[in-house]
C-alpha atoms as a PDB file:
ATOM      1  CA  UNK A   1      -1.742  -2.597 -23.215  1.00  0.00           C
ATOM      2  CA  UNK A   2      -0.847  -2.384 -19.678  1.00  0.00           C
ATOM      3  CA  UNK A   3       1.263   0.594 -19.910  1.00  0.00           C
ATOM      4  CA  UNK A   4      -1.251   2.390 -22.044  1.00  0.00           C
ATOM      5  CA  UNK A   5      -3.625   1.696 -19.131  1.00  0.00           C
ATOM      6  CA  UNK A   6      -1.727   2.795 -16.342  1.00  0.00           C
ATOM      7  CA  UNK A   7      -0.948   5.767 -18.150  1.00  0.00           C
ATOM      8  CA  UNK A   8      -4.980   6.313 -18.364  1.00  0.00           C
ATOM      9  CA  UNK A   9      -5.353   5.694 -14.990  1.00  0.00           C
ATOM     10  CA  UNK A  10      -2.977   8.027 -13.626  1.00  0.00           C
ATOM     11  CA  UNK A  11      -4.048  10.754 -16.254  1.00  0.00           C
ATOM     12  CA  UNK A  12      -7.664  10.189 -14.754  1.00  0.00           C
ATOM     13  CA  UNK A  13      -6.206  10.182 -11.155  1.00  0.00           C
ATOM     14  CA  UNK A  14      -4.779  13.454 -11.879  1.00  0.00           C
ATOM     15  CA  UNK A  15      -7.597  14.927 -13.654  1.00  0.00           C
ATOM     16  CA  UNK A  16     -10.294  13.738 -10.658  1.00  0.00           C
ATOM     17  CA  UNK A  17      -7.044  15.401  -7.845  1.00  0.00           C
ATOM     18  CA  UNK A  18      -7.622  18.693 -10.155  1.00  0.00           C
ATOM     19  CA  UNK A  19     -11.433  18.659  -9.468  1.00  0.00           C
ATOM     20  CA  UNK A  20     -10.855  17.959  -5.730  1.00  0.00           C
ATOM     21  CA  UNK A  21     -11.293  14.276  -5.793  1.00  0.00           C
ATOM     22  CA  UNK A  22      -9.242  12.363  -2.944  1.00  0.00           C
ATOM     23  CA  UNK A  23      -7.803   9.604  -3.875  1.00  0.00           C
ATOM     24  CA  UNK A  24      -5.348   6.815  -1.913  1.00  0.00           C
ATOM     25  CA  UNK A  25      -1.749   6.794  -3.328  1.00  0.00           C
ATOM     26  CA  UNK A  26      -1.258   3.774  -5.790  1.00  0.00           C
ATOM     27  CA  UNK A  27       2.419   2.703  -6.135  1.00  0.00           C
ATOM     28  CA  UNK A  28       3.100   2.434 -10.111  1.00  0.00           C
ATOM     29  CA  UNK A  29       4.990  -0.927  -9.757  1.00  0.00           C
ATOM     30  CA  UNK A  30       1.456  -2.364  -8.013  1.00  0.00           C
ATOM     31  CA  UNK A  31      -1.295  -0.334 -10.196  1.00  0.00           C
ATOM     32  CA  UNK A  32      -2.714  -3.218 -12.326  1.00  0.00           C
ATOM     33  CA  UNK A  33      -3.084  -5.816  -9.626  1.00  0.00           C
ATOM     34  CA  UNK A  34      -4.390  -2.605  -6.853  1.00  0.00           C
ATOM     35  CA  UNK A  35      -7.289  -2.161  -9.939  1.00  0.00           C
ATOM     36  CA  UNK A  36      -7.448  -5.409 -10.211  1.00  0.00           C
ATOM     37  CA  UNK A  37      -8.133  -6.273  -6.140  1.00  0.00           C
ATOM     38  CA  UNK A  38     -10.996  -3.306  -6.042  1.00  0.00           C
ATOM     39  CA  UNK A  39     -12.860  -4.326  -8.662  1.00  0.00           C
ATOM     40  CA  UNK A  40     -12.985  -8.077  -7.366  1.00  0.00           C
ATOM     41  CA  UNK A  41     -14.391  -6.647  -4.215  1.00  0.00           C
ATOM     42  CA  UNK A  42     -17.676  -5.309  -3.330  1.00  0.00           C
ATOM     43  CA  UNK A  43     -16.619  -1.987  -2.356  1.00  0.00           C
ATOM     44  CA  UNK A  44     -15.995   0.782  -4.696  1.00  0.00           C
ATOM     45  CA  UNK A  45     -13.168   2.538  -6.277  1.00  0.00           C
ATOM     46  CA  UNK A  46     -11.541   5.252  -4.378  1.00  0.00           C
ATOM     47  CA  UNK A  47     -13.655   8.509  -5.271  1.00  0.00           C
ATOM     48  CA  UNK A  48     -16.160   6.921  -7.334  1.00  0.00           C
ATOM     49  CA  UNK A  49     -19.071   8.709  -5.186  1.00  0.00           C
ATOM     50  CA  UNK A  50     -17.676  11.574  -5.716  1.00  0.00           C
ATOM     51  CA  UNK A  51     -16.949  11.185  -9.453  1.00  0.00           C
ATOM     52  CA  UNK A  52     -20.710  10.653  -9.686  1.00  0.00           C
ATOM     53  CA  UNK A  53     -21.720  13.493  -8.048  1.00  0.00           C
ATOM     54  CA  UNK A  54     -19.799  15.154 -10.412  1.00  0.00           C
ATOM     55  CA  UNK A  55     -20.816  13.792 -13.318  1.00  0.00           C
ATOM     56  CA  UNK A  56     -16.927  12.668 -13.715  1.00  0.00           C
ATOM     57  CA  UNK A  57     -17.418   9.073 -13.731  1.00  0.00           C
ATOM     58  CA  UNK A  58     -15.660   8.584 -17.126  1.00  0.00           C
ATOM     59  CA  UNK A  59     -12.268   9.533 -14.847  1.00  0.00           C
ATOM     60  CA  UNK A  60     -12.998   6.154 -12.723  1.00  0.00           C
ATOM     61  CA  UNK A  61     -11.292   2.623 -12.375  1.00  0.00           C
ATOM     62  CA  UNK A  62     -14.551   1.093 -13.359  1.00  0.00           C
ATOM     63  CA  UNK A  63     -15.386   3.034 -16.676  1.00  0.00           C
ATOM     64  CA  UNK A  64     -11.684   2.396 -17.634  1.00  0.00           C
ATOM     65  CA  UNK A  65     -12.081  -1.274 -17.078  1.00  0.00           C
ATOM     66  CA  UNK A  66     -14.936  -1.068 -19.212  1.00  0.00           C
ATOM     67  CA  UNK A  67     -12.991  -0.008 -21.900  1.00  0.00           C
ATOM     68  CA  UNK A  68     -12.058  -1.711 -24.791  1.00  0.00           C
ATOM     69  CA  UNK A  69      -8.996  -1.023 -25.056  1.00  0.00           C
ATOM     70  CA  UNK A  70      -8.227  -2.082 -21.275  1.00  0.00           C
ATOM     71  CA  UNK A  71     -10.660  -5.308 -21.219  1.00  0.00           C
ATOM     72  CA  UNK A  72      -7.895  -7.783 -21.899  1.00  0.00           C
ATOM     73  CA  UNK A  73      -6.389  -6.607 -18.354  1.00  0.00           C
ATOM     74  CA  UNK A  74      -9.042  -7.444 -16.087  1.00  0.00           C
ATOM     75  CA  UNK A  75     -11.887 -10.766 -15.761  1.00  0.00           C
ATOM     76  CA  UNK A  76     -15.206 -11.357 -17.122  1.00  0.00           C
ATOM     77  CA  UNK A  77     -15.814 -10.885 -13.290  1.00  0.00           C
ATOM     78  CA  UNK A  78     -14.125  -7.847 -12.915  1.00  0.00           C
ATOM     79  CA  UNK A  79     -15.185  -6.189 -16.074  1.00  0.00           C
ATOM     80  CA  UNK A  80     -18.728  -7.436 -15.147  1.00  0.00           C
ATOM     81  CA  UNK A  81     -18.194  -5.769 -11.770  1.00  0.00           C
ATOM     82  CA  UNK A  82     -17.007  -2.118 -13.166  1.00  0.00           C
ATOM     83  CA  UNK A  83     -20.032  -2.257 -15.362  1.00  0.00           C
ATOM     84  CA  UNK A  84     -22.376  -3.370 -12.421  1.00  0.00           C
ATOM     85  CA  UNK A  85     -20.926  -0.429 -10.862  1.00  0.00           C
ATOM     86  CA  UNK A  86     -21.131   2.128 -13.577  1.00  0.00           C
ATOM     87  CA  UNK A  87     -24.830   1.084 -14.882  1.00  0.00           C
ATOM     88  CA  UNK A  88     -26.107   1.497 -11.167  1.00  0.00           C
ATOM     89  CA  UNK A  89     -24.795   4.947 -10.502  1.00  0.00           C
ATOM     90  CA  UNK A  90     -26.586   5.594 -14.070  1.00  0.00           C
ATOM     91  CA  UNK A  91     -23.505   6.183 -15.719  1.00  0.00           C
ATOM     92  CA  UNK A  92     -24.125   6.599 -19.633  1.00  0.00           C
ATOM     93  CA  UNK A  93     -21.941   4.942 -22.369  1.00  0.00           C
END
């Protein structure tokens, strides 16, 4: 499960670079536990404004936190968190 979500998070990385979304570097030996850190903060994944704006916010940390196939990676805190996130910027499911 882990590799199949670092895979989906570099895939969305790449996909968000190709639409001119910035994002920091993440080293692949530290992925899971960098995802993990931002969504038990307050402040938002790198990008995710500008995912919004583009209506791209399936490519974010948050909506792949909330998914099911990923859930088993993160806390009821964090996965709470990502969906906070995602419901507030009126992100539909």
């Amino acid at each position: 499960m882990e590799q199949a979500f670092l895979s989906a998070w570099a895939d969305a990385r790449e996909q968000a670079a190709a639409l001119g979304v910035r994002t920091r570097p993440v080293a692949p030996a530290d992925a899971l536990k960098t995802a993990q850190r931002v969504l038990d903060g307050r402040r938002l994944s790198d990008g995710f404004s500008q995912l919004q704006r583009l209506g791209r916010l399936d490519l974010s940390l948050e909506a792949l936190a909330v998914d099911k196939r990923f859930t088993g990676l993160f806390t009821d805190a964090q996965a709470n968190e990502a969906l906070a996130r995602l419901l507030e910027a009126g992100y539909r499911f």
